[in-house]
N, C-alpha and C. Protein backbone atom coordinates (compact mmCIF):
# COMPACT_ATOMS: atom_id res chain seq x y z
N UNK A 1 0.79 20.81 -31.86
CA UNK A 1 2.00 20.08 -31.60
C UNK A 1 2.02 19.60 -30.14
N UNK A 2 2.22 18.44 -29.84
CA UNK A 2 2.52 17.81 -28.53
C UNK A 2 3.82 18.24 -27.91
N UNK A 3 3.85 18.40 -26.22
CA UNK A 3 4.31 19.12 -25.79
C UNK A 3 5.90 17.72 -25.62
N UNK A 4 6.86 18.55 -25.27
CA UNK A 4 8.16 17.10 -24.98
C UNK A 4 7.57 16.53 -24.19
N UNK A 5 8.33 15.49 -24.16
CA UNK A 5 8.18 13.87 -23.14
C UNK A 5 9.25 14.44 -22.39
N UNK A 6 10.11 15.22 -22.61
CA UNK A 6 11.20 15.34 -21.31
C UNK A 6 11.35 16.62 -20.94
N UNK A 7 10.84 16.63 -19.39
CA UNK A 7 10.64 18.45 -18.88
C UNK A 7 11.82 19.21 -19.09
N UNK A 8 11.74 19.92 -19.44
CA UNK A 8 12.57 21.66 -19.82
C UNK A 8 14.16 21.25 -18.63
N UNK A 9 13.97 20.93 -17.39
CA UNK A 9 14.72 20.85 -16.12
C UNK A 9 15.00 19.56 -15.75
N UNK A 10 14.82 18.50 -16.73
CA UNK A 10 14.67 16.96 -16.55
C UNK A 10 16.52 16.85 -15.84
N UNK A 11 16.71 15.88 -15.06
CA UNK A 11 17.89 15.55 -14.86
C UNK A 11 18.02 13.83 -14.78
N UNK A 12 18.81 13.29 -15.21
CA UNK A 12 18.47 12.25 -16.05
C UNK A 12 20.17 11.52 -15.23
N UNK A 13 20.35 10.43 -14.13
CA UNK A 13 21.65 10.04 -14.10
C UNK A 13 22.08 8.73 -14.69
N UNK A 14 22.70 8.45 -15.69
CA UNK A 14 22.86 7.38 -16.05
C UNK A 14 24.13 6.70 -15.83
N UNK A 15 24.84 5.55 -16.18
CA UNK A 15 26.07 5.24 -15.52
C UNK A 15 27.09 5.31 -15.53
N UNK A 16 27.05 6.06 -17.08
CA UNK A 16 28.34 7.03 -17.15
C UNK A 16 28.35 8.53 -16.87
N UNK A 17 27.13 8.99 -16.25
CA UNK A 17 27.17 10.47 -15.68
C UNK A 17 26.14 10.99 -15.58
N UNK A 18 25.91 11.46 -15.13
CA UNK A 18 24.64 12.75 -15.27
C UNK A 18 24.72 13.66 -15.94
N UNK A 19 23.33 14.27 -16.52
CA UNK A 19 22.61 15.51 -17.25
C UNK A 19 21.95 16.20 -16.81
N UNK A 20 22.00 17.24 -17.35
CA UNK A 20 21.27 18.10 -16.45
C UNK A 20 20.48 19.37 -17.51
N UNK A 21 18.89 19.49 -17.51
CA UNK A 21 18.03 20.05 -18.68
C UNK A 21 17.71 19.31 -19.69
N UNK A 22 16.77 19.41 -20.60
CA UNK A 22 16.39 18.68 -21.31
C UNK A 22 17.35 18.46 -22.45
N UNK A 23 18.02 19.63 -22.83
CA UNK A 23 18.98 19.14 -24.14
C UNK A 23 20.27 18.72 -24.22
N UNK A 24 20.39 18.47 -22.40
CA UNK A 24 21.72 17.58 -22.56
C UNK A 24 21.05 16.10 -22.33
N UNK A 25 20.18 16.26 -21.54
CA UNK A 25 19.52 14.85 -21.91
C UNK A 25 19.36 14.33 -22.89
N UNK A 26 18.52 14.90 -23.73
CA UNK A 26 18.84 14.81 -25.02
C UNK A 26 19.44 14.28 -26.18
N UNK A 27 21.10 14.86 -25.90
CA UNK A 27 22.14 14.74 -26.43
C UNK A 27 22.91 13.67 -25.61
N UNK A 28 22.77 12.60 -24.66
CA UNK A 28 23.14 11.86 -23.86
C UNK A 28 22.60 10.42 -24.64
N UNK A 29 20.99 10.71 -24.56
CA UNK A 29 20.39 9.39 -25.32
C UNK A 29 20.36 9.60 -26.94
N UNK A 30 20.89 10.71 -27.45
CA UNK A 30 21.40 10.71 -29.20
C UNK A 30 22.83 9.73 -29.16
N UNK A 31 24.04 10.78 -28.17
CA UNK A 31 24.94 9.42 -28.12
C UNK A 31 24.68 7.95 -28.29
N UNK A 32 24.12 8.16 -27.12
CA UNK A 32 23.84 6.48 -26.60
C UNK A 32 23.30 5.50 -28.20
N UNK A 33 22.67 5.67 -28.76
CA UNK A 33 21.51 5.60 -29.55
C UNK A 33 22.59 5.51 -30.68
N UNK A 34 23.72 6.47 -31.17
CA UNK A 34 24.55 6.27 -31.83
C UNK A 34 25.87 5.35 -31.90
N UNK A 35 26.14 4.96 -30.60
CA UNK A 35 27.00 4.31 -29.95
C UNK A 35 26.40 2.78 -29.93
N UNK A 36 25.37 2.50 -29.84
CA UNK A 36 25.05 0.99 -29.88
C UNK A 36 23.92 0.42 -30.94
N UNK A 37 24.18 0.21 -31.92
CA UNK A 37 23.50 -0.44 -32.95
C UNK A 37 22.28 -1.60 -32.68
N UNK A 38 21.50 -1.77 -33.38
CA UNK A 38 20.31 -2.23 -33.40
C UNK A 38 20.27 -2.70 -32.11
N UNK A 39 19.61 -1.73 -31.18
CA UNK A 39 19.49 -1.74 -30.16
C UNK A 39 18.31 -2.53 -29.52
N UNK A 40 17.73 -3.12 -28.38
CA UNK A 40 16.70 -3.40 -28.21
C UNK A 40 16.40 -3.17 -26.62
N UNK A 41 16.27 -2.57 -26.13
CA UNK A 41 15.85 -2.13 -25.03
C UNK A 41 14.62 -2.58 -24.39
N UNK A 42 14.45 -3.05 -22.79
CA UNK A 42 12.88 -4.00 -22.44
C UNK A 42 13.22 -3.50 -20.81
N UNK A 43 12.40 -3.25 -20.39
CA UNK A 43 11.41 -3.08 -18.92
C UNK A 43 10.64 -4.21 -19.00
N UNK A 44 10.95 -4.74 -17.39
CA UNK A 44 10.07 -5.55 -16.46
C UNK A 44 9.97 -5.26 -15.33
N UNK A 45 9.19 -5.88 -14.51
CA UNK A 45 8.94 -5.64 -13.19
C UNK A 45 8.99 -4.08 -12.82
N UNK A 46 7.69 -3.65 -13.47
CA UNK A 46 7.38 -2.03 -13.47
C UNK A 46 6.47 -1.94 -12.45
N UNK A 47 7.12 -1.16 -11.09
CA UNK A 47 6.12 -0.81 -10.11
C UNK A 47 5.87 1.09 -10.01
N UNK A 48 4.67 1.02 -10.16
CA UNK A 48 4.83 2.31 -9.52
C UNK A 48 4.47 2.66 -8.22
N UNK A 49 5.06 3.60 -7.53
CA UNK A 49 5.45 3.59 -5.94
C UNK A 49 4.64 4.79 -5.75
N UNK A 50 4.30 5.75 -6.81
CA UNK A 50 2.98 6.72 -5.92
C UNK A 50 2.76 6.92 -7.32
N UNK A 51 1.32 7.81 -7.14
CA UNK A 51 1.09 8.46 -8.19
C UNK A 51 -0.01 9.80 -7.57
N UNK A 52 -0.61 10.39 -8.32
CA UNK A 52 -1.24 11.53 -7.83
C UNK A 52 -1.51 12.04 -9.35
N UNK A 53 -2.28 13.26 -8.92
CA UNK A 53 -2.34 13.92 -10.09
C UNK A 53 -1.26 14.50 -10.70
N UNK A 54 -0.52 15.13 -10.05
CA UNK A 54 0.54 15.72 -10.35
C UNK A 54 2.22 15.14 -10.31
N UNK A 55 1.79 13.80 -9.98
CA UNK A 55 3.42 13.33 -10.01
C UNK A 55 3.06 11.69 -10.11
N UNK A 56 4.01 11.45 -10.42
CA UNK A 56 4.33 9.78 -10.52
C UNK A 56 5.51 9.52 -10.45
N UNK A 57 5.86 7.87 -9.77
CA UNK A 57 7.23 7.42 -9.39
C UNK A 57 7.07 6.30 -9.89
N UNK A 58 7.94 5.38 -10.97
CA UNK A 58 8.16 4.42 -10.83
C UNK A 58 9.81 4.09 -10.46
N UNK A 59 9.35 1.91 -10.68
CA UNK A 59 10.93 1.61 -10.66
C UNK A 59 10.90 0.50 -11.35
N UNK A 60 11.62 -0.20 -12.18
CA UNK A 60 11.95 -0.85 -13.04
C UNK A 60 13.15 -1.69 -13.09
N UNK A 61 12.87 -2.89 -14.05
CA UNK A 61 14.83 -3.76 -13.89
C UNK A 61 14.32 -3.34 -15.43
N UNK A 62 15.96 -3.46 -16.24
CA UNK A 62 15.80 -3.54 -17.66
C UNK A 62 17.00 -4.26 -18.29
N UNK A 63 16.66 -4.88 -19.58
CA UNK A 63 17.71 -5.48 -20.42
C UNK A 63 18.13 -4.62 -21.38
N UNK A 64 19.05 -4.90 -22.02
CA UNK A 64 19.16 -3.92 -23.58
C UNK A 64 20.23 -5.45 -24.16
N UNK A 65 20.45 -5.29 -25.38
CA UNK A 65 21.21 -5.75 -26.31
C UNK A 65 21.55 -5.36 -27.39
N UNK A 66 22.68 -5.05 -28.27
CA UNK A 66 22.67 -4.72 -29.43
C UNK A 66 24.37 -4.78 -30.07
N UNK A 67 24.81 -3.96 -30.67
CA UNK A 67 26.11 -3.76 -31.20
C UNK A 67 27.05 -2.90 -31.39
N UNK A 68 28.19 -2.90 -30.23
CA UNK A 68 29.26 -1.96 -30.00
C UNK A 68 30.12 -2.28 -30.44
N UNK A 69 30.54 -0.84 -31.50
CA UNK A 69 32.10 -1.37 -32.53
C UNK A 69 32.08 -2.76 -32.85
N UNK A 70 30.69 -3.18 -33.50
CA UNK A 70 30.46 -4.67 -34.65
C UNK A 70 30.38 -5.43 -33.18
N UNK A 71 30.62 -5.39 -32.02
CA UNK A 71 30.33 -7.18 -31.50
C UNK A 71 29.49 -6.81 -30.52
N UNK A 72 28.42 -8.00 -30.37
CA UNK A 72 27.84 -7.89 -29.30
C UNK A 72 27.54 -7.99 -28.23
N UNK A 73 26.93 -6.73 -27.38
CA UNK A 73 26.86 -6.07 -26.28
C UNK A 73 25.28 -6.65 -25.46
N UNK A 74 25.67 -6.67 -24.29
CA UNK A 74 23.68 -6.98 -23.44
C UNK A 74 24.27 -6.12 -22.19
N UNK A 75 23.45 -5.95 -21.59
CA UNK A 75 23.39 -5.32 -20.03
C UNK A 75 22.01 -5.62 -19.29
N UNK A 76 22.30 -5.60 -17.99
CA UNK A 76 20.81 -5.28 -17.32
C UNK A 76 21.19 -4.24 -16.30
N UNK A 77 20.22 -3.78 -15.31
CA UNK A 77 20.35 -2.99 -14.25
C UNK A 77 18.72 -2.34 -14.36
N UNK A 78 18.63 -1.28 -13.31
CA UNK A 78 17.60 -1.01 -12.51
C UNK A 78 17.28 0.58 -12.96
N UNK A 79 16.15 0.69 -12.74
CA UNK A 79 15.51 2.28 -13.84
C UNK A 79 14.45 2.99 -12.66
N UNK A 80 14.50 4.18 -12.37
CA UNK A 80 13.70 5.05 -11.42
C UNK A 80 13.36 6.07 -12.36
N UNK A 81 11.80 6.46 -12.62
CA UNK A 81 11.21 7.65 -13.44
C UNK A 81 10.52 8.16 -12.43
N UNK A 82 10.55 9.81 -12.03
CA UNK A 82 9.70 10.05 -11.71
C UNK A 82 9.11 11.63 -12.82
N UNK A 83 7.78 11.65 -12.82
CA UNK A 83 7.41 12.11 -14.18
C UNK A 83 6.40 12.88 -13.08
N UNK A 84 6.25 14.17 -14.21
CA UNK A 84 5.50 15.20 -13.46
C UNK A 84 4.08 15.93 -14.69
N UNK A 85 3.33 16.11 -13.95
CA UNK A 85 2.47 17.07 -14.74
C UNK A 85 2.43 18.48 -15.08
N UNK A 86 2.75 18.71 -16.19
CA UNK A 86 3.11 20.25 -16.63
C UNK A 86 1.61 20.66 -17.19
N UNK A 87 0.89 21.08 -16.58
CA UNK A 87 -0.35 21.85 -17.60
C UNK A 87 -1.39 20.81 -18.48
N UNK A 88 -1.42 19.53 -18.00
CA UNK A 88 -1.91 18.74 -18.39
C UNK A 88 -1.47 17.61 -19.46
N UNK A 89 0.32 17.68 -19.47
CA UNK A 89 0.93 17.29 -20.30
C UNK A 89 1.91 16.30 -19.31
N UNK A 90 1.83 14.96 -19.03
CA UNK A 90 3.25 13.79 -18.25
C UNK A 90 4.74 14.26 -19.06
N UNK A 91 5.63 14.69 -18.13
CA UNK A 91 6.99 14.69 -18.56
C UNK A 91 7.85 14.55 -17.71
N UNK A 92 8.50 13.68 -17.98
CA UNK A 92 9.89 12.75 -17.37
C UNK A 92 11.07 14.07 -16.90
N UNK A 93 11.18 13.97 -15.53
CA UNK A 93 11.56 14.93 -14.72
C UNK A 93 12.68 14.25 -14.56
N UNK A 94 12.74 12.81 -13.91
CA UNK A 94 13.81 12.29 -13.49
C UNK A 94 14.01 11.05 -14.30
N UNK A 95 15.37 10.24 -14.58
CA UNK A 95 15.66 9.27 -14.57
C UNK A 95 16.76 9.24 -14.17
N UNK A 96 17.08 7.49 -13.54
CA UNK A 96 18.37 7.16 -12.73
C UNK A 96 18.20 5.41 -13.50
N UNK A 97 19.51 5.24 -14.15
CA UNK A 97 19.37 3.92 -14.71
C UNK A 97 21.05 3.63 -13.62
N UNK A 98 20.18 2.78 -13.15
CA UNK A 98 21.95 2.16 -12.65
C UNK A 98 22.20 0.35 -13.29
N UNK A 99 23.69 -0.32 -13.19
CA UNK A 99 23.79 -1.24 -13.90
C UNK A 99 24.28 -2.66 -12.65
């Protein structure tokens, strides 16, 4: 079995709040995910700002579009991952989506 994509301690701030551990993270992007219908989510302008063996930083702009309570919804704003190596396994330590 493959190990999570989101570390055990991930803290994740998005723009209606922050999380904190993996299973409120979790339960943040289940909301989300439930809350906006056929969703479509896109990254551009993906830089990454270090990397190493053991860590990586990027930063990102992103779109989304889809359907809140039947009408439709778009956004953009700006995405920071920084992702770590657990034992030979990449997992998303941080995210910060601002709008």
């Amino acid at each position: 079995m493959a190990p999570p994509l989101i570390a055990p301690d991930a803290v994740y701030w998005f723009s209606d709040g922050s999380h904190r551990g993996r299973e409120a993270v979790l339960s943040a992007i289940a909301e989300t995910f439930a809350t906006i219908r056929d969703d479509i989510y896109q990254i551009d302008a993906l830089e990454w700002i270090t990397h190493s063996n053991g860590r990586a930083v990027c930063r990102y702009r992103f779109t989304w579009t889809g359907t809140v309570d039947g009408q439709p919804r778009s956004g953009t704003g700006c995405g920071t991952n920084v992702l770590v190596n657990n034992a030979g396994a990449w997992q998303l330590l941080h995210e910060h989506l601002s709008a």
